[in-house]
PDB file of N, CA and C in Angstrom:
ATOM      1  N   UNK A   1     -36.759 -10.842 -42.393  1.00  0.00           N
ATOM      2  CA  UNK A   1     -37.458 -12.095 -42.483  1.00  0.00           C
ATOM      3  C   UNK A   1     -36.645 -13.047 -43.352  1.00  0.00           C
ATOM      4  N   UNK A   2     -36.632 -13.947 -42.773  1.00  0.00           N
ATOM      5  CA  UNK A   2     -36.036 -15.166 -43.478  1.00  0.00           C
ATOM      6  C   UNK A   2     -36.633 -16.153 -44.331  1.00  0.00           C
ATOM      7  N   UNK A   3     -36.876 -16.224 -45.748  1.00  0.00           N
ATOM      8  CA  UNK A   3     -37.146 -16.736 -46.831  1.00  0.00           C
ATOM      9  C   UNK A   3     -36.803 -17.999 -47.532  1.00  0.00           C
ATOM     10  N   UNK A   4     -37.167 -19.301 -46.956  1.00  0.00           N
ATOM     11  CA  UNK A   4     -36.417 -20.751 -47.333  1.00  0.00           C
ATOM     12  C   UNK A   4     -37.550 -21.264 -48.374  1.00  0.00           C
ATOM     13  N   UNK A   5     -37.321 -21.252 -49.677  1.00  0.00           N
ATOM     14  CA  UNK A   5     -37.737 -21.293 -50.937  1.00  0.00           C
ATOM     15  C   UNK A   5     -36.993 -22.886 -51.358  1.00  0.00           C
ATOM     16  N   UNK A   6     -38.131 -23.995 -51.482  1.00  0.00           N
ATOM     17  CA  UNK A   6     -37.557 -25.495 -51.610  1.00  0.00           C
ATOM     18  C   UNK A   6     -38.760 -26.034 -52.881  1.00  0.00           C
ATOM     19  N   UNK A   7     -38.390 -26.609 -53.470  1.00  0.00           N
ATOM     20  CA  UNK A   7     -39.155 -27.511 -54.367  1.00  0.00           C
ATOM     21  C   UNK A   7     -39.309 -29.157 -54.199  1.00  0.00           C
ATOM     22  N   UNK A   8     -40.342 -28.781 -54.637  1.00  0.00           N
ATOM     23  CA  UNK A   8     -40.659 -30.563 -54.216  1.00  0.00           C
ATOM     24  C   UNK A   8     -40.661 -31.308 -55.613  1.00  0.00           C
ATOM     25  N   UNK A   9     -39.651 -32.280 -56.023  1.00  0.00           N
ATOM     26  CA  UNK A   9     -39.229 -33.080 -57.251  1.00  0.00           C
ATOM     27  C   UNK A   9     -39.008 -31.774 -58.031  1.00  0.00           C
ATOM     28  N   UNK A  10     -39.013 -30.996 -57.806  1.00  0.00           N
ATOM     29  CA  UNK A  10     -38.604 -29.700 -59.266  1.00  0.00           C
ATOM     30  C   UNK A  10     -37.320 -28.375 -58.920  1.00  0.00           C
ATOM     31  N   UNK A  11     -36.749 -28.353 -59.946  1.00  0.00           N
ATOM     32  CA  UNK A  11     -35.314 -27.516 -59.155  1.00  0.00           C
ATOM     33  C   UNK A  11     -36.280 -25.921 -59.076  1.00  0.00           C
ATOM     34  N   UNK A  12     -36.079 -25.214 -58.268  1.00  0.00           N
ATOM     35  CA  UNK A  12     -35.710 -23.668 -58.242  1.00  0.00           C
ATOM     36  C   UNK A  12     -35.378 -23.211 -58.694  1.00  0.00           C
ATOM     37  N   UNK A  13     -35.944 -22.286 -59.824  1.00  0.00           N
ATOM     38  CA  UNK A  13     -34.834 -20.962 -61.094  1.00  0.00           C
ATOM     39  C   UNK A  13     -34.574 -19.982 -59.924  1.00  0.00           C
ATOM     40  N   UNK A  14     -33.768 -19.177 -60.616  1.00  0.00           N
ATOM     41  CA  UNK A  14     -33.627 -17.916 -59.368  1.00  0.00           C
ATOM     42  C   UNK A  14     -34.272 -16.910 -59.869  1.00  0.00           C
ATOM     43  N   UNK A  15     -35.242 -16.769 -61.106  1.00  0.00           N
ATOM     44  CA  UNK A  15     -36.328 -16.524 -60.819  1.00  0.00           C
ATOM     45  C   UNK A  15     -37.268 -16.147 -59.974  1.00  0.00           C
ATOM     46  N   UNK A  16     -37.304 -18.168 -59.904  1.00  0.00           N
ATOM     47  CA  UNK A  16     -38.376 -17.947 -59.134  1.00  0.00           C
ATOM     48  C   UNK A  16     -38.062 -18.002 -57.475  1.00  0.00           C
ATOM     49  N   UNK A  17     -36.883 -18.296 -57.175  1.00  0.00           N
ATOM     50  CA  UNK A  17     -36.479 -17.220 -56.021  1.00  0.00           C
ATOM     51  C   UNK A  17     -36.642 -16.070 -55.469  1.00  0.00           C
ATOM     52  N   UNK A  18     -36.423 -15.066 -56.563  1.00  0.00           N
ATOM     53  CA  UNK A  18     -36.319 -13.683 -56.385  1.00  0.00           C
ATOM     54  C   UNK A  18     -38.020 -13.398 -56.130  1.00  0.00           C
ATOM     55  N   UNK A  19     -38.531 -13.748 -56.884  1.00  0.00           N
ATOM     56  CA  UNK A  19     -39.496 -13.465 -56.907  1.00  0.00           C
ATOM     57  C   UNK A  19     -40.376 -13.696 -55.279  1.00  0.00           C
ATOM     58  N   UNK A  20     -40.714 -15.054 -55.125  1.00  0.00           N
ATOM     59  CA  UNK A  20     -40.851 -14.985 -53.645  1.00  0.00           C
ATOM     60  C   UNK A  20     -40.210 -14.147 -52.678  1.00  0.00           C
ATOM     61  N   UNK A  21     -39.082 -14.137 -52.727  1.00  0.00           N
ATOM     62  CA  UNK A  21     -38.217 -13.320 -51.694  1.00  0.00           C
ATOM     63  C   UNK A  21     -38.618 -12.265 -51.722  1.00  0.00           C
ATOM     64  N   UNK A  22     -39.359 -11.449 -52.716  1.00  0.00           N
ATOM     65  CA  UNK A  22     -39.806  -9.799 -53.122  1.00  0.00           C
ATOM     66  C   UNK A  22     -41.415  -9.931 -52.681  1.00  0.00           C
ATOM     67  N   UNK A  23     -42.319 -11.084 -52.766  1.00  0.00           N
ATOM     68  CA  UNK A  23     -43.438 -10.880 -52.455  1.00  0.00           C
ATOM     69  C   UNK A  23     -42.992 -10.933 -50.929  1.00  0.00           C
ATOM     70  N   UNK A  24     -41.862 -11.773 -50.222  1.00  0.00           N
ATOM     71  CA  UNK A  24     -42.225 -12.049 -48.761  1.00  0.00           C
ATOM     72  C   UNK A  24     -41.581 -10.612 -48.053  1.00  0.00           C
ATOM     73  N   UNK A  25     -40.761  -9.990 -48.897  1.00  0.00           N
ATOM     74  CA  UNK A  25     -40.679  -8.080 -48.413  1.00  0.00           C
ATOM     75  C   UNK A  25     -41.526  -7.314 -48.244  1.00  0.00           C
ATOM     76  N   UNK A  26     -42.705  -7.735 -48.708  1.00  0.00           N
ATOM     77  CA  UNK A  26     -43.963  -6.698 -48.716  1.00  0.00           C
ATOM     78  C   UNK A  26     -44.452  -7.413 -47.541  1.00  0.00           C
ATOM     79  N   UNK A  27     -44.048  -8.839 -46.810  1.00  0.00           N
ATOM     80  CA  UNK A  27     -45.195  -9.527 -45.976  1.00  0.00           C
ATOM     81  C   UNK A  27     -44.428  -9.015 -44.506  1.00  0.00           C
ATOM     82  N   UNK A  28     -42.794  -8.872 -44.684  1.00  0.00           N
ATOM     83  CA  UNK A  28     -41.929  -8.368 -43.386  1.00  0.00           C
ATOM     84  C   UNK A  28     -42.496  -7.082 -42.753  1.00  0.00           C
ATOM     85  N   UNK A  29     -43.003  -5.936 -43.647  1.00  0.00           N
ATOM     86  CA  UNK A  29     -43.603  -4.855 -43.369  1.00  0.00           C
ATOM     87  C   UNK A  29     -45.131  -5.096 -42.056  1.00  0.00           C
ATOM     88  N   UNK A  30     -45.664  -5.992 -42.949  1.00  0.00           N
ATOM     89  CA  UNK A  30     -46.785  -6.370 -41.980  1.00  0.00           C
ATOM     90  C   UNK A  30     -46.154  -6.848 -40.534  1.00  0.00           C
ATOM     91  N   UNK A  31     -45.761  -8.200 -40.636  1.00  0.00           N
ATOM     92  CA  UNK A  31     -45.755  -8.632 -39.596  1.00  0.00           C
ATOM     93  C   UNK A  31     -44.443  -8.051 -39.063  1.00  0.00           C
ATOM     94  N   UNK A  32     -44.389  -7.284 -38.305  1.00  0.00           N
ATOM     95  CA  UNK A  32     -42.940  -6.902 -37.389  1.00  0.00           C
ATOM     96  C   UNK A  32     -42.376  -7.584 -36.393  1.00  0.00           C
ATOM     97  N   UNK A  33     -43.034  -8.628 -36.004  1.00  0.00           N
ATOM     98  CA  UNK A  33     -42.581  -9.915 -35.329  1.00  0.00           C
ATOM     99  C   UNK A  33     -41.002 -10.408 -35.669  1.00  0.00           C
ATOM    100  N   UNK A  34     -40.086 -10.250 -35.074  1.00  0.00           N
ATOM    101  CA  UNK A  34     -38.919 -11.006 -35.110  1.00  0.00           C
ATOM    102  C   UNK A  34     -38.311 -11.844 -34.305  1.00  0.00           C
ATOM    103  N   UNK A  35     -37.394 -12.897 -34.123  1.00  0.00           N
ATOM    104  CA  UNK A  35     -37.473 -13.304 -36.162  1.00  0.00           C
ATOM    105  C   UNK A  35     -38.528 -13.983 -36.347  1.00  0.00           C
ATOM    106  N   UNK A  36     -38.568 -14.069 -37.298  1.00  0.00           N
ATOM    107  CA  UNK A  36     -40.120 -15.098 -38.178  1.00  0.00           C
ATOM    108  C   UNK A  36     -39.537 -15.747 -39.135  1.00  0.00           C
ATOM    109  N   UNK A  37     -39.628 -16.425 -40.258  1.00  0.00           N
ATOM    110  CA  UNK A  37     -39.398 -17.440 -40.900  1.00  0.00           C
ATOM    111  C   UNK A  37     -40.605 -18.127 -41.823  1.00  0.00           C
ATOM    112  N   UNK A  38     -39.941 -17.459 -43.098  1.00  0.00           N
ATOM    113  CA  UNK A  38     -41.156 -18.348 -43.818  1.00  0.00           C
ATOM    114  C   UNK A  38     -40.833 -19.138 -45.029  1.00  0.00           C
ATOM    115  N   UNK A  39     -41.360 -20.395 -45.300  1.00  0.00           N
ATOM    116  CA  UNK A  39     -40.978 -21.307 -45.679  1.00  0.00           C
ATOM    117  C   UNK A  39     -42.022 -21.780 -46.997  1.00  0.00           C
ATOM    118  N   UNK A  40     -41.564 -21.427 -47.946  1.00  0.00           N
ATOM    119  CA  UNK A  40     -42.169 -21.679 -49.571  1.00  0.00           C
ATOM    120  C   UNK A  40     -41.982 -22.896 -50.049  1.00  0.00           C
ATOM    121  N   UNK A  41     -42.962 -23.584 -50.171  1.00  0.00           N
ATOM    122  CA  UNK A  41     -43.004 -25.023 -50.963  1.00  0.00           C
ATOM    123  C   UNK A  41     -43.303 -24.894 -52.286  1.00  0.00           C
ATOM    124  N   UNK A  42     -42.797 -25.114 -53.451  1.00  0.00           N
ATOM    125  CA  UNK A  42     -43.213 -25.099 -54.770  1.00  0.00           C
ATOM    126  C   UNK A  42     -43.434 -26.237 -55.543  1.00  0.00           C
ATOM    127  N   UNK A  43     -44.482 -27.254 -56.242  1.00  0.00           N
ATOM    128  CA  UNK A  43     -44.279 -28.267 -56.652  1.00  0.00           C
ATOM    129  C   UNK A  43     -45.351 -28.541 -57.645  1.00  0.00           C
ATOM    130  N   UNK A  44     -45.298 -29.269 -58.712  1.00  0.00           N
ATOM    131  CA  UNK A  44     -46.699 -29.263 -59.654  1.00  0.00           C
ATOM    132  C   UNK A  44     -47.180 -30.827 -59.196  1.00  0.00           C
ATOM    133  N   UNK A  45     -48.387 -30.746 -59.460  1.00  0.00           N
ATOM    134  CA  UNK A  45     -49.084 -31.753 -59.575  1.00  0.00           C
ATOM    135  C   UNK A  45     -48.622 -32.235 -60.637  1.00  0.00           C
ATOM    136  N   UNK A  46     -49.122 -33.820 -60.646  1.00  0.00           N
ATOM    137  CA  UNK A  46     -49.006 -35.087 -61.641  1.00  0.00           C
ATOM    138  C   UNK A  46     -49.987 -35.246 -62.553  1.00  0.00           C
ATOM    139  N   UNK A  47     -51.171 -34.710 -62.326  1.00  0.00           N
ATOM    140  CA  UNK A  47     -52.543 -34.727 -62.736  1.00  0.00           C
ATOM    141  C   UNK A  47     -52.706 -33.983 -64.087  1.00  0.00           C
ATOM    142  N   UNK A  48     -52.614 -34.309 -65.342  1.00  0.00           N
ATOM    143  CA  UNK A  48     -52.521 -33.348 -66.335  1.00  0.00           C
ATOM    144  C   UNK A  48     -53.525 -32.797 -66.700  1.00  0.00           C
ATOM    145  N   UNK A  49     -55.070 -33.907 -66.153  1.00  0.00           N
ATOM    146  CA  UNK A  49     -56.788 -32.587 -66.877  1.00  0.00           C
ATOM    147  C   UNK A  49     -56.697 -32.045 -65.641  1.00  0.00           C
ATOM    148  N   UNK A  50     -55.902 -31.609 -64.504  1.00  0.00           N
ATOM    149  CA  UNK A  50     -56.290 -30.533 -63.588  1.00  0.00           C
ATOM    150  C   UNK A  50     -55.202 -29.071 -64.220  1.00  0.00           C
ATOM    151  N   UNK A  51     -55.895 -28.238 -64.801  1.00  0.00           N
ATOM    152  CA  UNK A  51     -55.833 -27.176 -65.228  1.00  0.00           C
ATOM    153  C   UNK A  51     -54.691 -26.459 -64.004  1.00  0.00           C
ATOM    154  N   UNK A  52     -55.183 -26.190 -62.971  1.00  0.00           N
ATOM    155  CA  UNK A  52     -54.470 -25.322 -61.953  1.00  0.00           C
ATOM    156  C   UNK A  52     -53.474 -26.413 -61.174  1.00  0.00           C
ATOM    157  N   UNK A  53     -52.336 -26.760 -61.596  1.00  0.00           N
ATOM    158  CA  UNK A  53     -51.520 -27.950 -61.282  1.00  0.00           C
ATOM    159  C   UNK A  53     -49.887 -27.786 -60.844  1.00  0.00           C
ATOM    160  N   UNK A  54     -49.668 -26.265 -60.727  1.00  0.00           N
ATOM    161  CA  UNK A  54     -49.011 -25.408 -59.981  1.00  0.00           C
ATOM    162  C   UNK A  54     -49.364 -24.931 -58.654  1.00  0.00           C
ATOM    163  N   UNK A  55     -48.504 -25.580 -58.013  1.00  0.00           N
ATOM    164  CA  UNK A  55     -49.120 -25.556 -56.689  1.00  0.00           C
ATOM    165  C   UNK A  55     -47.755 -24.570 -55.271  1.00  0.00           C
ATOM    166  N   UNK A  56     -48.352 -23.521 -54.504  1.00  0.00           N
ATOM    167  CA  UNK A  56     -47.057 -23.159 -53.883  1.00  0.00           C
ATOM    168  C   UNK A  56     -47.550 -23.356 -52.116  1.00  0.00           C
ATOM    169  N   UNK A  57     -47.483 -23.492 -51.387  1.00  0.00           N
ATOM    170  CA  UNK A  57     -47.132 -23.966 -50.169  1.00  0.00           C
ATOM    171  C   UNK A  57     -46.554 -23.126 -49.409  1.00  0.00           C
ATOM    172  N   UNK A  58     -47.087 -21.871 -48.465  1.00  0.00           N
ATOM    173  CA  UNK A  58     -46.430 -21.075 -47.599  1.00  0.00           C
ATOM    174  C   UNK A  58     -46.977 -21.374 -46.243  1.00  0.00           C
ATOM    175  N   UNK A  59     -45.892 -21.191 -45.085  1.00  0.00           N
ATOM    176  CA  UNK A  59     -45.839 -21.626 -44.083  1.00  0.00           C
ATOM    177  C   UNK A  59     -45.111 -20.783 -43.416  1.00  0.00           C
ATOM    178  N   UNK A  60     -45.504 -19.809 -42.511  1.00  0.00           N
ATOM    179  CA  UNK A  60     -45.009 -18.144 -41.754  1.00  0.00           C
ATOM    180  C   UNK A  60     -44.986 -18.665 -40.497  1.00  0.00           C
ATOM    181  N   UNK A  61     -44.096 -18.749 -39.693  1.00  0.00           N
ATOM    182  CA  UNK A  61     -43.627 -18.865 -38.339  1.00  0.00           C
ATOM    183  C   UNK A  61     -43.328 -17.657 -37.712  1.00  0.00           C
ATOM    184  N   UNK A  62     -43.798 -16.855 -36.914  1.00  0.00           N
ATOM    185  CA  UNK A  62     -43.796 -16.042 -35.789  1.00  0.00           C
ATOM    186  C   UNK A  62     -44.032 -16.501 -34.786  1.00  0.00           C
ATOM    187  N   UNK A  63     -44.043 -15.225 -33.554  1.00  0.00           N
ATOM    188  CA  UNK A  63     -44.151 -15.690 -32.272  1.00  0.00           C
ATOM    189  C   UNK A  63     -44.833 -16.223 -31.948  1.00  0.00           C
ATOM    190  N   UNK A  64     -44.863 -17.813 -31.290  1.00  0.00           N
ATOM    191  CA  UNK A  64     -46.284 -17.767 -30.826  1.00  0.00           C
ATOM    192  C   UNK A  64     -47.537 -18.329 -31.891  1.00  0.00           C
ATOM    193  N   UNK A  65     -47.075 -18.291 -33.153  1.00  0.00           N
ATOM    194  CA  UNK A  65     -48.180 -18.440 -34.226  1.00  0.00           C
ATOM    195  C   UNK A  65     -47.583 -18.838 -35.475  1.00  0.00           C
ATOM    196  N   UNK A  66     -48.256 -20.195 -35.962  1.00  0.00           N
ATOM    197  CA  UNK A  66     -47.919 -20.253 -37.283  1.00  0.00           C
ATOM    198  C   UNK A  66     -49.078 -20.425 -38.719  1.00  0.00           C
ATOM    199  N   UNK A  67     -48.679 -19.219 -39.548  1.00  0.00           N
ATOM    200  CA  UNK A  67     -49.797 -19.753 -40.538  1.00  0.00           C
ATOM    201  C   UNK A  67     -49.257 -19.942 -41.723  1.00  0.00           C
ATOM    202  N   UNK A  68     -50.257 -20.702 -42.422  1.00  0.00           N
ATOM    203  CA  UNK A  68     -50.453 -21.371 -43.403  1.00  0.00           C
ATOM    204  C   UNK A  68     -51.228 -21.049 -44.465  1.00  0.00           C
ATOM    205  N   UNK A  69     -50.614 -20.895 -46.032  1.00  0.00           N
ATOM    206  CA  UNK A  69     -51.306 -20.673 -46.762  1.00  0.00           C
ATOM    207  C   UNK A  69     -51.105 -21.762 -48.346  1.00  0.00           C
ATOM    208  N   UNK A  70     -52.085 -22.462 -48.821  1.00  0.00           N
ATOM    209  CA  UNK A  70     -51.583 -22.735 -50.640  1.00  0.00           C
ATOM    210  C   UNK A  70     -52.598 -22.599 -51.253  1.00  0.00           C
ATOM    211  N   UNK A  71     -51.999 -22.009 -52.374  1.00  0.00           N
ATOM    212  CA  UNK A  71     -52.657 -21.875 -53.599  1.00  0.00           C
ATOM    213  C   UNK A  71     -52.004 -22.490 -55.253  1.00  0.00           C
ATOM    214  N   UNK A  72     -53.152 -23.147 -55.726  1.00  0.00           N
ATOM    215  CA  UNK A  72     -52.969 -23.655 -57.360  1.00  0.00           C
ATOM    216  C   UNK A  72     -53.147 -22.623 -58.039  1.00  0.00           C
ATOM    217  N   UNK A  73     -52.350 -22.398 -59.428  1.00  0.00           N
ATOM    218  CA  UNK A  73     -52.824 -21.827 -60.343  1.00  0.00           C
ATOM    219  C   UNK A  73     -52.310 -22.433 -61.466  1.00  0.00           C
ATOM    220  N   UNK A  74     -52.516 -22.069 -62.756  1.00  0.00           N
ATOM    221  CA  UNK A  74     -52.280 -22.589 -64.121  1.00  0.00           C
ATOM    222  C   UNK A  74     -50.834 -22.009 -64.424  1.00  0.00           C
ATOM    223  N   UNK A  75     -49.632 -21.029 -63.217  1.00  0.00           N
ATOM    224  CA  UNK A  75     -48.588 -21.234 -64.116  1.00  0.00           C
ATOM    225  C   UNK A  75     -47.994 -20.752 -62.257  1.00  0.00           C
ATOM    226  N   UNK A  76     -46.468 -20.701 -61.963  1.00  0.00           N
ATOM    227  CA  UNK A  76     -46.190 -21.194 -60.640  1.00  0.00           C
ATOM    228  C   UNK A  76     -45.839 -19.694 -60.260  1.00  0.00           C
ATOM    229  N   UNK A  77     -45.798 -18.627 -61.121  1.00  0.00           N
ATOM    230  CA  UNK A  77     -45.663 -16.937 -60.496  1.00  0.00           C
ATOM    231  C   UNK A  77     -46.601 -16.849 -60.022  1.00  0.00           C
ATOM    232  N   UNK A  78     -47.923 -17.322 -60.523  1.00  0.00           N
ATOM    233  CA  UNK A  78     -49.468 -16.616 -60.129  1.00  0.00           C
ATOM    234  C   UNK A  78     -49.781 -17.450 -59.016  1.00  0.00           C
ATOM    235  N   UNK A  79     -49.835 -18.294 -58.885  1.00  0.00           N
ATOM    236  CA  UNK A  79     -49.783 -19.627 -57.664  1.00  0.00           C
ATOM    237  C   UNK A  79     -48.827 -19.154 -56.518  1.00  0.00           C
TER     238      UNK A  79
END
């Protein structure tokens, strides 16, 4: 599976590269669909009283099907 990890106004540690790339190894197992392609958006909100302002943006392309997932949290590993 192919893993394109982009930030929106904020650079990428390789970190936090690795890190996605290791959660999306556990997601290749599931879906055995090839190829597929999934595409990580990472970016914080502007909003400083919104608590959960880490925001990540996944977007899984397989055959035939694409899904979509984001989630906020208060720091951008847990998000």
């Amino acid at each position: 599976m192919e893993v394109q990890v982009k930030g929106r106004h904020m650079a990428i540690t390789d970190s936090l590269r690795e890190y996605a790339e290791e959660k999306f190894g556990r997601v290749s197992k599931v879906f055995e669909a090839e190829p597929s392609v999934a595409e990580v958006v990472l970016h914080v909100e502007k909003n400083r009283s919104n608590p959960a302002r880490h925001v990540a943006e996944v977007t899984l392309r397989l055959k035939g099907h694409v899904v979509r997932a984001e989630e906020a949290s208060e720091d951008m590993h847990a998000a």
